[in-house]
C-alpha atoms as a PDB file:
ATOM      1  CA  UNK A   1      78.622 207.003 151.656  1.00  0.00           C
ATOM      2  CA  UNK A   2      76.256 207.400 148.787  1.00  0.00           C
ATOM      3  CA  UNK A   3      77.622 209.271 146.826  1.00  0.00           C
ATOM      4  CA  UNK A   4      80.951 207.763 144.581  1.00  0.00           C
ATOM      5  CA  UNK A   5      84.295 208.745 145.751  1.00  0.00           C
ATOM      6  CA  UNK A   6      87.207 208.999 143.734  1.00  0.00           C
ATOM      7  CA  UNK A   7      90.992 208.620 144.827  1.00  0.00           C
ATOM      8  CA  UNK A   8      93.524 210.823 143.065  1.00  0.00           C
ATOM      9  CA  UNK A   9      97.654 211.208 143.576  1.00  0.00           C
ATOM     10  CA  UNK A  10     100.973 209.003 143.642  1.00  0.00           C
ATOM     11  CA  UNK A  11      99.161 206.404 140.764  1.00  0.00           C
ATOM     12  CA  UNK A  12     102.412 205.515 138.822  1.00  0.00           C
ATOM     13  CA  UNK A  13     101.075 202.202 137.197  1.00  0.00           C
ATOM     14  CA  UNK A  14      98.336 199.880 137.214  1.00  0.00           C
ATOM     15  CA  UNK A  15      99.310 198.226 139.977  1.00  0.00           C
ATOM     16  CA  UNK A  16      98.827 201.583 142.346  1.00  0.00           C
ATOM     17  CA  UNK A  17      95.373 201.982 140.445  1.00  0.00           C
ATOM     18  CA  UNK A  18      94.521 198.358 142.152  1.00  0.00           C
ATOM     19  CA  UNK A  19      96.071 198.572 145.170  1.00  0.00           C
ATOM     20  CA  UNK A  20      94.883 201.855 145.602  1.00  0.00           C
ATOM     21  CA  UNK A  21      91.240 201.006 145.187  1.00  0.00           C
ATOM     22  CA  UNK A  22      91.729 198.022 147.647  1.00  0.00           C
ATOM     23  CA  UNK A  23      93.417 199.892 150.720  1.00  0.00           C
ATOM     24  CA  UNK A  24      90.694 202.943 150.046  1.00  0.00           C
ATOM     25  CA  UNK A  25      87.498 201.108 149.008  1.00  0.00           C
ATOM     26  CA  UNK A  26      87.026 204.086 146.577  1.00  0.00           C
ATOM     27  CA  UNK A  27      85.034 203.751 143.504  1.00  0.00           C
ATOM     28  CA  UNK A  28      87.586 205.105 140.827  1.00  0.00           C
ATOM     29  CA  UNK A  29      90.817 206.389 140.850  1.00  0.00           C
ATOM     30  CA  UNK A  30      91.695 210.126 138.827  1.00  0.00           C
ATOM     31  CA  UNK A  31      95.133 210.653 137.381  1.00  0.00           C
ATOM     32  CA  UNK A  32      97.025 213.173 135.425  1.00  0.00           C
ATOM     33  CA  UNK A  33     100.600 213.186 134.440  1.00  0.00           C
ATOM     34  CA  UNK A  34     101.333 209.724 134.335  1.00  0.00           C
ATOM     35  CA  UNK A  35      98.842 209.759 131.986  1.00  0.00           C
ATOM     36  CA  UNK A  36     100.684 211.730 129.645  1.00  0.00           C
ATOM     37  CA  UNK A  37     103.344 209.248 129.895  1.00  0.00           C
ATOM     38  CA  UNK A  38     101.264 206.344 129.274  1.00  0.00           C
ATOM     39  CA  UNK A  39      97.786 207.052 128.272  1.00  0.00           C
ATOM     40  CA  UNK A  40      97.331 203.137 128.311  1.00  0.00           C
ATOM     41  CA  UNK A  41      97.899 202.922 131.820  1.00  0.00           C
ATOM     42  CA  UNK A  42      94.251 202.038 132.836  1.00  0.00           C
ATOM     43  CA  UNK A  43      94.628 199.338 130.271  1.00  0.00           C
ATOM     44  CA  UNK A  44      97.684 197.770 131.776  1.00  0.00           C
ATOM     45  CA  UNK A  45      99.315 197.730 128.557  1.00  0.00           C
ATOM     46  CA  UNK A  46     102.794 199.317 127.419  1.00  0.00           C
ATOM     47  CA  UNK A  47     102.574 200.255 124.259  1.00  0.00           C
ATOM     48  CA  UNK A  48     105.436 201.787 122.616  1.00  0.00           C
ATOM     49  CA  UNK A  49     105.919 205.865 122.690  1.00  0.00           C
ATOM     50  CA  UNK A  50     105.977 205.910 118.736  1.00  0.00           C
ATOM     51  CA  UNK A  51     102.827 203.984 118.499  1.00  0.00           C
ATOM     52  CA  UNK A  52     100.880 206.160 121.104  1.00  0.00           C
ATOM     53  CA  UNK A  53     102.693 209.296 119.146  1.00  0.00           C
ATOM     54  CA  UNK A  54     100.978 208.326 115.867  1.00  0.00           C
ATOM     55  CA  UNK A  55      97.468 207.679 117.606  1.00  0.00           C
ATOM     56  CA  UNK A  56      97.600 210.896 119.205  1.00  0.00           C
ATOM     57  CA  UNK A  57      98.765 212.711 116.377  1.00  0.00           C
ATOM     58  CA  UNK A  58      95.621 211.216 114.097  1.00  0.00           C
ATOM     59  CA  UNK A  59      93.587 212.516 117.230  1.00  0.00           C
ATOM     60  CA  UNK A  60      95.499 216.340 116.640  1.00  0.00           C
ATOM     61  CA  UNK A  61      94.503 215.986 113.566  1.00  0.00           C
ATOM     62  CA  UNK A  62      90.469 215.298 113.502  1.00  0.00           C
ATOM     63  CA  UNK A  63      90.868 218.115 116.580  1.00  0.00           C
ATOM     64  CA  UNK A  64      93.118 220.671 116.591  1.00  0.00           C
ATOM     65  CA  UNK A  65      95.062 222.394 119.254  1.00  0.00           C
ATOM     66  CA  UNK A  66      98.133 224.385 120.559  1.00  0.00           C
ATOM     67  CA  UNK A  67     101.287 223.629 119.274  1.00  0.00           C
ATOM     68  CA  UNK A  68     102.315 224.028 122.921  1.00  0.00           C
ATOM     69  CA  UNK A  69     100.558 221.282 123.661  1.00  0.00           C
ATOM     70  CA  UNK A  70     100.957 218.496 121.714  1.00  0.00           C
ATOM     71  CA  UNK A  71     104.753 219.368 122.176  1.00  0.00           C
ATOM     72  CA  UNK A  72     104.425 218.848 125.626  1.00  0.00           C
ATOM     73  CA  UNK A  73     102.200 216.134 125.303  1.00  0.00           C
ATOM     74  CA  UNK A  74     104.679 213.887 122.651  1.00  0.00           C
ATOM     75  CA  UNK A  75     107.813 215.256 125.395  1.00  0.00           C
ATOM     76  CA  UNK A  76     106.327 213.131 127.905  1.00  0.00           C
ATOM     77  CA  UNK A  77     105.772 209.647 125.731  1.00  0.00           C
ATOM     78  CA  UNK A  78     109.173 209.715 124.557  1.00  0.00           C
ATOM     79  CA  UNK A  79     110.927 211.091 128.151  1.00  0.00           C
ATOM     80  CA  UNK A  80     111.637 207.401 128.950  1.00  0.00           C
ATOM     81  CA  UNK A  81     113.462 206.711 125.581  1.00  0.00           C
ATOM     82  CA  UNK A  82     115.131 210.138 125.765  1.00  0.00           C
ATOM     83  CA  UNK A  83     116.812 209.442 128.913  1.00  0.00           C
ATOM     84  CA  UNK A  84     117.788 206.249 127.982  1.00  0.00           C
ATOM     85  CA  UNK A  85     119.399 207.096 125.049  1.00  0.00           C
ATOM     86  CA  UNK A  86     121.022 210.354 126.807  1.00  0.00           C
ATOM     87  CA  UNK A  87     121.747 209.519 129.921  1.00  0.00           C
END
């Protein structure tokens, strides 16, 4: 094709970005949610949900939005702690 194609769904982790992009030849990979849970995961790093809290909260602050969402958006960093510690 000429034109870039882009593979999107089931990316968990890095390694699904990779393997993905092997088994499809595509030229990027899209994801959404798990990107809420780690929005280093095209980094491959693991940063702690407190530290990505505090960079996303100076980002809330030089731009604004919905309480709604950055509720939502903080839920899903610490859901992995959260269940830990609850369940």
């Amino acid at each position: 094709m000429n034109i870039p194609v882009f593979a999107n769904g089931n990316i968990l982790c890095f390694n699904d970005v990779l393997e993905c992009m092997h088994q499809t030849g595509c030229d990027g990979v899209m994801i959404a949610e798990p990107n809420l849970y780690n929005p280093a995961l095209f980094a491959n790093l693991h940063p702690y949900p407190w530290q990505m809290a505090t960079e996303y909260m100076e980002f809330v602050s030089m731009y604004p939005c919905s309480f709604n969402y950055i509720r939502g958006h903080l839920f899903k960093m610490f859901h992995k702690v959260l269940v830990k510690i609850f369940y």
